[in-house]
Protein backbone atom coordinates (compact mmCIF):
# COMPACT_ATOMS: atom_id res chain seq x y z
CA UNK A 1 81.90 115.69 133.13
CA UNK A 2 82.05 114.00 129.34
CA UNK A 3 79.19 111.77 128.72
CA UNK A 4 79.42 109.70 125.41
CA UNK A 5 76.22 107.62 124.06
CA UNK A 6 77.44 105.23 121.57
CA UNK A 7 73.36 104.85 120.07
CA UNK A 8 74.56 108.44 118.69
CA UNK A 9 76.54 106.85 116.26
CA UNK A 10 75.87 102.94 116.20
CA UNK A 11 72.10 102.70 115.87
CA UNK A 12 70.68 100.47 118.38
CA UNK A 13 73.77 100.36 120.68
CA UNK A 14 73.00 101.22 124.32
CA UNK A 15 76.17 101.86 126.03
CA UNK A 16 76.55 105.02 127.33
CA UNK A 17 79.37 106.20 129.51
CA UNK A 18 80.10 109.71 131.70
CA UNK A 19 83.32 110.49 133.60
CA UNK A 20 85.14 113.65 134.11
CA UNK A 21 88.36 113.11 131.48
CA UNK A 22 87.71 112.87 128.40
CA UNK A 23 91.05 110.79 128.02
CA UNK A 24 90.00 107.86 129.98
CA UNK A 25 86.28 108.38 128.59
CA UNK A 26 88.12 107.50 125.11
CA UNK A 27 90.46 104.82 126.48
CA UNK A 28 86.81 103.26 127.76
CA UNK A 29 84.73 103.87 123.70
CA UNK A 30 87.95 101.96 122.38
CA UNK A 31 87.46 98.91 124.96
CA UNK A 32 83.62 98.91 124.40
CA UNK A 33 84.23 99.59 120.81
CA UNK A 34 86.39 96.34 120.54
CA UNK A 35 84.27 94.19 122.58
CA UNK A 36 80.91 94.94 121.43
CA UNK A 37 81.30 96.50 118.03
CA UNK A 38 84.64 94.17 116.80
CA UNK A 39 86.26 97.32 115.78
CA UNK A 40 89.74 97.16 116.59
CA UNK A 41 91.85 99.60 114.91
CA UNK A 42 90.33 103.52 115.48
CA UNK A 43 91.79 105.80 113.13
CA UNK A 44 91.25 109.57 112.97
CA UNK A 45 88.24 109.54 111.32
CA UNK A 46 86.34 107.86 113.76
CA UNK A 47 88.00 109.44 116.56
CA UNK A 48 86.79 112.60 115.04
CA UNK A 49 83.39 110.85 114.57
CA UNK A 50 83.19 110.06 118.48
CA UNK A 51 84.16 113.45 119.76
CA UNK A 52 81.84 115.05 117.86
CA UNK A 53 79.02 113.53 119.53
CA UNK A 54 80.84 113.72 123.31
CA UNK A 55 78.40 116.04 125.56
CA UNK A 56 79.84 118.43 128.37
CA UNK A 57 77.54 117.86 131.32
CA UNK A 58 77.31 119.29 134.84
C-alpha cells in the first residue's frame, strides 16, 4: 500500500489518502490538489515534491 499525507507538504492540510497503486494514489493528490489547494497545473517539480513524501505501508 502507498499512503500520501498532504499536511507533509501543505501545512495544515488534513487529507490523507492510502491505496495500493501509486498511479491512481497520484491521479487522486491531483483531484484533491485542484479542489482544495486551487492548484491546477502539476509540473515535475511538484510531482517530485509529492513522491518524496509517499510512504510504503503494510
Amino acid at each position: 500500500m502507498k499512503r500520501f499525507a498532504c499536511g507533509d507538504v501543505v501545512a495544515g492540510c488534513n487529507w490523507t489518502m492510502q491505496v495500493a497503486d501509486e498511479g491512481e494514489l497520484m491521479s487522486l493528490i491531483a483531484d484533491h490538489v485542484a479542489e482544495a489547494h486551487g492548484i491546477t497545473t502539476i509540473d515535475d517539480e511538484l510531482v517530485a515534491v509529492v513522491r518524496e513524501h509517499i510512504q510504503l505501508v503494510s
